[in-house]
Protein backbone atom coordinates (compact mmCIF):
# COMPACT_ATOMS: atom_id res chain seq x y z
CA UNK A 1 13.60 6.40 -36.76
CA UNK A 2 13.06 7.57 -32.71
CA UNK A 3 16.23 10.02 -32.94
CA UNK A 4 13.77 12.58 -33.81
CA UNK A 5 12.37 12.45 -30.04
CA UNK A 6 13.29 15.05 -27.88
CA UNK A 7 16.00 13.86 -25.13
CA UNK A 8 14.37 13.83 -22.25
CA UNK A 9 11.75 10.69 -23.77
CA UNK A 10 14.52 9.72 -25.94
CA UNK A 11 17.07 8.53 -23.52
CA UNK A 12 14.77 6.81 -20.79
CA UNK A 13 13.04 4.62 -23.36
CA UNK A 14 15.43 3.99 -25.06
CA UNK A 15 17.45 2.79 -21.67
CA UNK A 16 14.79 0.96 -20.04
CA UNK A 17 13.90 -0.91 -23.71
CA UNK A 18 17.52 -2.23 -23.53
CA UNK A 19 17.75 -2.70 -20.01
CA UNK A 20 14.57 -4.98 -20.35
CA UNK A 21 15.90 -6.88 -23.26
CA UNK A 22 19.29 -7.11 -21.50
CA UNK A 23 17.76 -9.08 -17.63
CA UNK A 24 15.19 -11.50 -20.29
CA UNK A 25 17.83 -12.82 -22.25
CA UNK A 26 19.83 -12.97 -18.78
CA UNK A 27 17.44 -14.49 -16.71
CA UNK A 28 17.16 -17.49 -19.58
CA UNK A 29 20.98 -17.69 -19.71
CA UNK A 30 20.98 -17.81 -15.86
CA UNK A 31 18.21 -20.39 -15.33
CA UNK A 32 19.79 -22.41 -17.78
CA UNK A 33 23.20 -22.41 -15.85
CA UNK A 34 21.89 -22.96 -12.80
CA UNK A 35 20.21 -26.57 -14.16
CA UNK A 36 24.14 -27.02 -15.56
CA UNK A 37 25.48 -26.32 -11.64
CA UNK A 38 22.56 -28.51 -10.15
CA UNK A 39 22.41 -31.80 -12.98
CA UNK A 40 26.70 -31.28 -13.90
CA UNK A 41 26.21 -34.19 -16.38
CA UNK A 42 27.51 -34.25 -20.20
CA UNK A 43 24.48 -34.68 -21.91
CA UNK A 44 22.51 -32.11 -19.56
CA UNK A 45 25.27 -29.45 -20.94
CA UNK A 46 25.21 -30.95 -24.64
CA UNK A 47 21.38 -29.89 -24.22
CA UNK A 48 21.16 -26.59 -23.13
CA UNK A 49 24.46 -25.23 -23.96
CA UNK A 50 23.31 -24.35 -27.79
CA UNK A 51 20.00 -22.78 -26.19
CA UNK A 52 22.08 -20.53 -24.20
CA UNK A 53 24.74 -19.47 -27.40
CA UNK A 54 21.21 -19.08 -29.12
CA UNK A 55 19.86 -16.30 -26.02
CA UNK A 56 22.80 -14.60 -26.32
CA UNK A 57 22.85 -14.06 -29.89
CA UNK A 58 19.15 -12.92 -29.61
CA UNK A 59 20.59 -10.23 -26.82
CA UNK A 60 23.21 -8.60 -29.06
CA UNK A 61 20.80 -8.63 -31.92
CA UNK A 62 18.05 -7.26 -30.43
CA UNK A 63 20.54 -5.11 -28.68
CA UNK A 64 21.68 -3.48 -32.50
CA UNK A 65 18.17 -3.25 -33.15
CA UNK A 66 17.16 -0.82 -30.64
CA UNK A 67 20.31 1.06 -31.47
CA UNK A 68 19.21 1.23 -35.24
CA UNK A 69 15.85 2.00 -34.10
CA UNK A 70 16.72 5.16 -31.57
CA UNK A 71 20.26 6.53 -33.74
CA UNK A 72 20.55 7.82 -37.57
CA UNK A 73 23.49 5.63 -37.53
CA UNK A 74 26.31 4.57 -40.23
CA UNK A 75 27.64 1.33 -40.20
CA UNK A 76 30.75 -0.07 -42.24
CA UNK A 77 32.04 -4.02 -41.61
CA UNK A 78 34.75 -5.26 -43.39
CA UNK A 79 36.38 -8.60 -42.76
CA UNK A 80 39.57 -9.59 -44.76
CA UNK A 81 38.30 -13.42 -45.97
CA UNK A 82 35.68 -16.07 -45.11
CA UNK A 83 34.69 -16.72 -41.49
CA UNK A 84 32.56 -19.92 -40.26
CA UNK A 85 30.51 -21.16 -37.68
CA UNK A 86 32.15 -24.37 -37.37
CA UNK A 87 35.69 -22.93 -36.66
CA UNK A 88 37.96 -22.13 -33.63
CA UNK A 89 38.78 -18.37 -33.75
CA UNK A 90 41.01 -16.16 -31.19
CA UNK A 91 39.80 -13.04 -31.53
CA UNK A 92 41.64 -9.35 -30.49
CA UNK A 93 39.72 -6.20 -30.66
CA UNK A 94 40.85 -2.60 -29.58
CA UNK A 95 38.77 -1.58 -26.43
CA UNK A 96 36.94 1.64 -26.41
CA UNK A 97 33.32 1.49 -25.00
CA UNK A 98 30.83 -1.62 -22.95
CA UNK A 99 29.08 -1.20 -26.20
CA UNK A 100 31.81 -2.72 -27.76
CA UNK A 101 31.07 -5.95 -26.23
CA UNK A 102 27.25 -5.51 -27.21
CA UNK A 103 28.85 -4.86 -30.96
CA UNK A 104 31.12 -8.02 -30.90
CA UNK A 105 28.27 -10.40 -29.77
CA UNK A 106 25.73 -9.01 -32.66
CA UNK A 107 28.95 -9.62 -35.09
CA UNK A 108 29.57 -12.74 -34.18
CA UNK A 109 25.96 -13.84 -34.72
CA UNK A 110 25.30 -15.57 -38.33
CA UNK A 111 29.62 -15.63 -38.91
CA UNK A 112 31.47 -17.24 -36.04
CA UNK A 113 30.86 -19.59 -32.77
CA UNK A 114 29.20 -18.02 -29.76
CA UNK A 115 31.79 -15.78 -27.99
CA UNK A 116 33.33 -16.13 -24.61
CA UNK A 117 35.08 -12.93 -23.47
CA UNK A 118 37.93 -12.67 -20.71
CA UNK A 119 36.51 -10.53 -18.36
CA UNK A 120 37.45 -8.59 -15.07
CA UNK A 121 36.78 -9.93 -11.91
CA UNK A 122 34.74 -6.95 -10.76
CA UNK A 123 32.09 -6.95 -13.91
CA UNK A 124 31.04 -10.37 -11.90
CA UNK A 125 28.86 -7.88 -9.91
CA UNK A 126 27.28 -5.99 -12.55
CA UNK A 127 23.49 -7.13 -12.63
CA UNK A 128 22.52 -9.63 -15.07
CA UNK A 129 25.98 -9.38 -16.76
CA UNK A 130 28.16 -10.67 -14.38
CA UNK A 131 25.90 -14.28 -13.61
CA UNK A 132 24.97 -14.31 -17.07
CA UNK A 133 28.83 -14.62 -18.30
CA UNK A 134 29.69 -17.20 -15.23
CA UNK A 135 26.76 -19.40 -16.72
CA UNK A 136 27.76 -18.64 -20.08
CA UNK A 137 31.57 -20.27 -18.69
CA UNK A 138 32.97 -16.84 -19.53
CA UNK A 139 36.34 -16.40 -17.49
CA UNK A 140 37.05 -13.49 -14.99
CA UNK A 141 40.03 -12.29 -15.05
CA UNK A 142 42.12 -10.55 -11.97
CA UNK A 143 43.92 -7.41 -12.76
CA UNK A 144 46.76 -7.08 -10.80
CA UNK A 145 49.40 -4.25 -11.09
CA UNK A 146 53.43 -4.92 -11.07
CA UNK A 147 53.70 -3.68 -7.93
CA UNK A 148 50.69 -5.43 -6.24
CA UNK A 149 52.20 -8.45 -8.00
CA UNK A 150 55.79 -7.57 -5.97
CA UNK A 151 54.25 -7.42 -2.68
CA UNK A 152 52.13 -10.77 -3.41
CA UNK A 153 54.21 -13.08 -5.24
CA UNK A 154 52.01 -15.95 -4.49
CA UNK A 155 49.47 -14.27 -7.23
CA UNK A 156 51.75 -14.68 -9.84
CA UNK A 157 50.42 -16.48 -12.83
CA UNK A 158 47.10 -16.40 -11.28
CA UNK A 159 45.31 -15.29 -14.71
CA UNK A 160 47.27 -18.04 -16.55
CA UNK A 161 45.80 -20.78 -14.37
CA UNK A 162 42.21 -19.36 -14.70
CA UNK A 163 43.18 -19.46 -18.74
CA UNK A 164 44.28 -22.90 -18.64
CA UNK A 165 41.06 -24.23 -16.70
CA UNK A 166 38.53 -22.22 -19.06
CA UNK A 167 40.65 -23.49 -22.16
CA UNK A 168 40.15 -26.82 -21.67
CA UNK A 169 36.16 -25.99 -21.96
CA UNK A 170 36.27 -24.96 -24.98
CA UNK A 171 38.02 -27.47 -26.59
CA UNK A 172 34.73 -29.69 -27.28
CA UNK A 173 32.27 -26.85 -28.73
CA UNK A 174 33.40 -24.46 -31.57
CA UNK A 175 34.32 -21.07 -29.80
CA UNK A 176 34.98 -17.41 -30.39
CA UNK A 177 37.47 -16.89 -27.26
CA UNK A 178 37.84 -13.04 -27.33
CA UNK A 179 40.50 -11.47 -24.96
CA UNK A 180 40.99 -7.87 -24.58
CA UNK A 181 44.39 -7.66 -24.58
CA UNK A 182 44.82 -3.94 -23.90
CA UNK A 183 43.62 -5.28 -20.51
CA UNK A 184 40.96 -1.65 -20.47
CA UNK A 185 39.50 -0.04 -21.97
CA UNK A 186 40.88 3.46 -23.80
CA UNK A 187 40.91 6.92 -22.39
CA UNK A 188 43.30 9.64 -22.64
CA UNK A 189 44.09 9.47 -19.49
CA UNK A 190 44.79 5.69 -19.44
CA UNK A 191 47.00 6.49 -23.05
CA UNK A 192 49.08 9.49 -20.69
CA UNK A 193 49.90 7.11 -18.39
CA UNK A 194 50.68 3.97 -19.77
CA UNK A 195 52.87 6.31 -22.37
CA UNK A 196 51.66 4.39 -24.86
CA UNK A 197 53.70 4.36 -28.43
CA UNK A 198 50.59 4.34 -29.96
CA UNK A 199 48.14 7.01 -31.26
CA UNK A 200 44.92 5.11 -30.30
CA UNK A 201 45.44 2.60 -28.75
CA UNK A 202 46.88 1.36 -25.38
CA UNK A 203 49.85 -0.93 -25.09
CA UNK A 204 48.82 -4.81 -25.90
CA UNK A 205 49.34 -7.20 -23.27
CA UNK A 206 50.86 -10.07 -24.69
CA UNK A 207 51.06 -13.10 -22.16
CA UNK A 208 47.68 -13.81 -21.76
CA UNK A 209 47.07 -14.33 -25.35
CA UNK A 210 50.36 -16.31 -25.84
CA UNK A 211 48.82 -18.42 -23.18
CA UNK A 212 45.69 -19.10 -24.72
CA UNK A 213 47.39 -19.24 -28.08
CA UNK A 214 49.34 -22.16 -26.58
CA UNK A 215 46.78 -23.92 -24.74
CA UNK A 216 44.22 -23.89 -27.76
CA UNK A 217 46.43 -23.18 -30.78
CA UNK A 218 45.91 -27.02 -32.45
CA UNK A 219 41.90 -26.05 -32.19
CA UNK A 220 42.35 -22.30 -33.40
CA UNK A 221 41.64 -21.86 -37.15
CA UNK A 222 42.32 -18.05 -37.35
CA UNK A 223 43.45 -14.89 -35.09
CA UNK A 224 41.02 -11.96 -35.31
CA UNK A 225 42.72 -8.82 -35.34
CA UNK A 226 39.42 -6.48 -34.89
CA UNK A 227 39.25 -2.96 -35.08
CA UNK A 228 36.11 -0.97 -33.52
CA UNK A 229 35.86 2.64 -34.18
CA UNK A 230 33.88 5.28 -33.68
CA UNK A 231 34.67 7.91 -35.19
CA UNK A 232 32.03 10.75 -34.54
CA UNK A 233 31.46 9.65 -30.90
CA UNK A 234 35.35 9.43 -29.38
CA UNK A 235 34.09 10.66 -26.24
CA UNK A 236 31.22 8.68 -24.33
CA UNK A 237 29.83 5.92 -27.46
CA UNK A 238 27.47 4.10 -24.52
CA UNK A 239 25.62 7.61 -23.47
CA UNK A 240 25.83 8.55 -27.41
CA UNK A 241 24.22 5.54 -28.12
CA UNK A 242 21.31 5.80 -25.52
CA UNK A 243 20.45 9.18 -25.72
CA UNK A 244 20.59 9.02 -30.21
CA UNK A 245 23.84 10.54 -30.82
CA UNK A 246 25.65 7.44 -32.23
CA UNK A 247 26.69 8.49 -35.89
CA UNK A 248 28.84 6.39 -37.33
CA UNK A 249 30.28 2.49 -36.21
CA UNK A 250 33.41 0.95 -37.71
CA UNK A 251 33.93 -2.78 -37.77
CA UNK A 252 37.24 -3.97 -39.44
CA UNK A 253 38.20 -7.59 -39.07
CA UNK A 254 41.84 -8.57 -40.49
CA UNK A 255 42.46 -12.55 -40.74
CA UNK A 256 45.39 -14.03 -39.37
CA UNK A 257 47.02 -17.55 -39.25
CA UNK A 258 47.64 -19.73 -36.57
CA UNK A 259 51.39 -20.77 -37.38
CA UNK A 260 54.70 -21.43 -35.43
CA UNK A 261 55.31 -17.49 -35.32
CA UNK A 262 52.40 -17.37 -32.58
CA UNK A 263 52.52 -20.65 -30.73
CA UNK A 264 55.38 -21.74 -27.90
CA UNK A 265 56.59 -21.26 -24.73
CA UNK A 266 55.79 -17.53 -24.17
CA UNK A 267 57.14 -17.70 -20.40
CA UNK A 268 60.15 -19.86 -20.89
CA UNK A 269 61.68 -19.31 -24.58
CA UNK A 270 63.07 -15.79 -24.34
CA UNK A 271 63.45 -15.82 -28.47
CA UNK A 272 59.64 -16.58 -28.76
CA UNK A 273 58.87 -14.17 -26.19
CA UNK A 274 60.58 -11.21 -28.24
CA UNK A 275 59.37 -12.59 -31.20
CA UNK A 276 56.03 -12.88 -30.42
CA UNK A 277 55.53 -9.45 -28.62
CA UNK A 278 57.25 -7.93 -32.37
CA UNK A 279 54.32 -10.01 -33.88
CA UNK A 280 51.62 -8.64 -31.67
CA UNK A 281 53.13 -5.04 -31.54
CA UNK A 282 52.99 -5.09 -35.29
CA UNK A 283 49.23 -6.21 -35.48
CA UNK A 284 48.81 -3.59 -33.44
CA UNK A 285 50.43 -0.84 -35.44
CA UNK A 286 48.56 -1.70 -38.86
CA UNK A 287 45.61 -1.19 -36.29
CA UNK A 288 46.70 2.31 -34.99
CA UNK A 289 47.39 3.79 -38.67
CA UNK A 290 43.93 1.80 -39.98
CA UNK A 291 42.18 4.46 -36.99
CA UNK A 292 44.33 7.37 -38.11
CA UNK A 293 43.58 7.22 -41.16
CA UNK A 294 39.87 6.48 -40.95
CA UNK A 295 39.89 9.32 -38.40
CA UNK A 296 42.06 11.91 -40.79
CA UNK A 297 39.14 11.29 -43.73
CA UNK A 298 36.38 11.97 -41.75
């Protein structure tokens, strides 16, 4: 176990080993997406496709491996049933920390389809992460704000058409689509101002995953409610993680059904609307008292 190392050797290996492991399992995922843009034919994508879900498996694995190797770290997963790799699964974690998304891809490996993750426009940018998802057909996602939305009404529904486009790639291949639906991630700040209702958790965003729910719900097997916690590191997880300090990860996974009380007309059927935002609010509240009281046993 490296946690013993002092800090200052601590922290930069331990960065630059997952740095490194993060641009070669990139620059395979890229390369491999780049033959899919130059030869777009069905059986070129039918080839490489599983080779690409295969790198970036090996990237969150390895990824948990370092973080093993560097941290004296706890680790408690608990799913509610059976999961499978053959399955359609929506999946809806809280949002805390980036390493959540390292987290969700190790999960995922061994139990469910690769994942594709709704992601924000900007993150297209980030080195190795942002080409990496686009060849990986990961969606990016626009963020606009009410009033941003008010001033340019032609934006509207934006995020629903990108939904519906990347939807109807995923229809073919068994997929983990995983949308953050708090639409950020956590902070107290973010929790002040959104006056959220809950104690850890920001308010869930519930059109974008009524979308998907409708586009994909024949294909979907199961909703995911995930819950990631960490409850000895509430402040800065990533820099716990990197410089040894990460104590204790919490992985809950609650199954959920596909039926009627999820899938319709989210935008134009005012009775599902208010019956579906009950259904997510509630999934959201057996989420906030799971973290309290995980948090108020510590």
């Amino acid at each position: 176990m490296l946690s013993v190392l002092p800090r200052v050797i601590l922290f930069p290996l331990h960065f630059l080993l997952q740095v490194t492991n993060l641009g070669f399992w990139a620059t395979l995922i890229i390369s491999l997406g780049v033959l899919k843009l130059i030869l777009p034919l069905k059986w070129v994508t039918k080839l490489v496709s599983p080779m690409m879900h295969f790198f970036e498996f090996a990237f969150g694995v390895v990824s948990v491996r370092l973080i093993r190797l560097f941290n004296n770290v706890q680790w408690d997963v608990e799913i509610s049933g059976e999961l499978s790799k053959d399955k359609w699964y929506l999946m809806m974690p809280n949002h805390i920390s980036y390493l959540d998304i390292v987290l969700l891809i190790d999960f995922s490996a061994f139990r469910i389809p690769a994942p594709k993750f709704f992601l924000k426009k900007e993150l297209i940018w980030l080195p190795f992460v942002g080409l990496g998802a686009w060849a990986l057909d990961m969606p990016f996602m626009h963020r606009y704000s009410r009033e941003y939305i008010e001033k340019n009404p032609h934006l509207k529904g934006k995020d629903i058409e990108t939904t519906r486009k990347y939807c109807q790639k995923f229809e073919s291949t068994p997929t983990t689509v995983i949308n953050f639906v708090e639409g950020s991630r956590f902070t107290p700040l973010k929790h002040q101002l959104k006056k959220s209702p809950y104690s850890h958790l920001l308010p869930p965003k519930a059109g974008g995953v009524a979308f998907t729910l409708a586009a994909m719900g024949d294909l979907f097997t199961n909703i995911l409610n995930v819950t990631i916690l960490y409850p000895e590191n509430s402040g800065h997880p990533m820099m716990d993680m990197l410089s040894g300090r990460l104590k204790h990860v919490v992985i809950k996974v609650e199954i959920l059904p596909v039926d009627k009380l999820v899938i319709g007309d989210y935008f134009n059927d005012e009775d599902f609307k208010y019956q579906f935002q009950l259904w997510l609010n509630e999934a959201w509240s057996r989420k906030d008292k799971m973290i309290s009281q995980h948090m108020s046993s510590k």
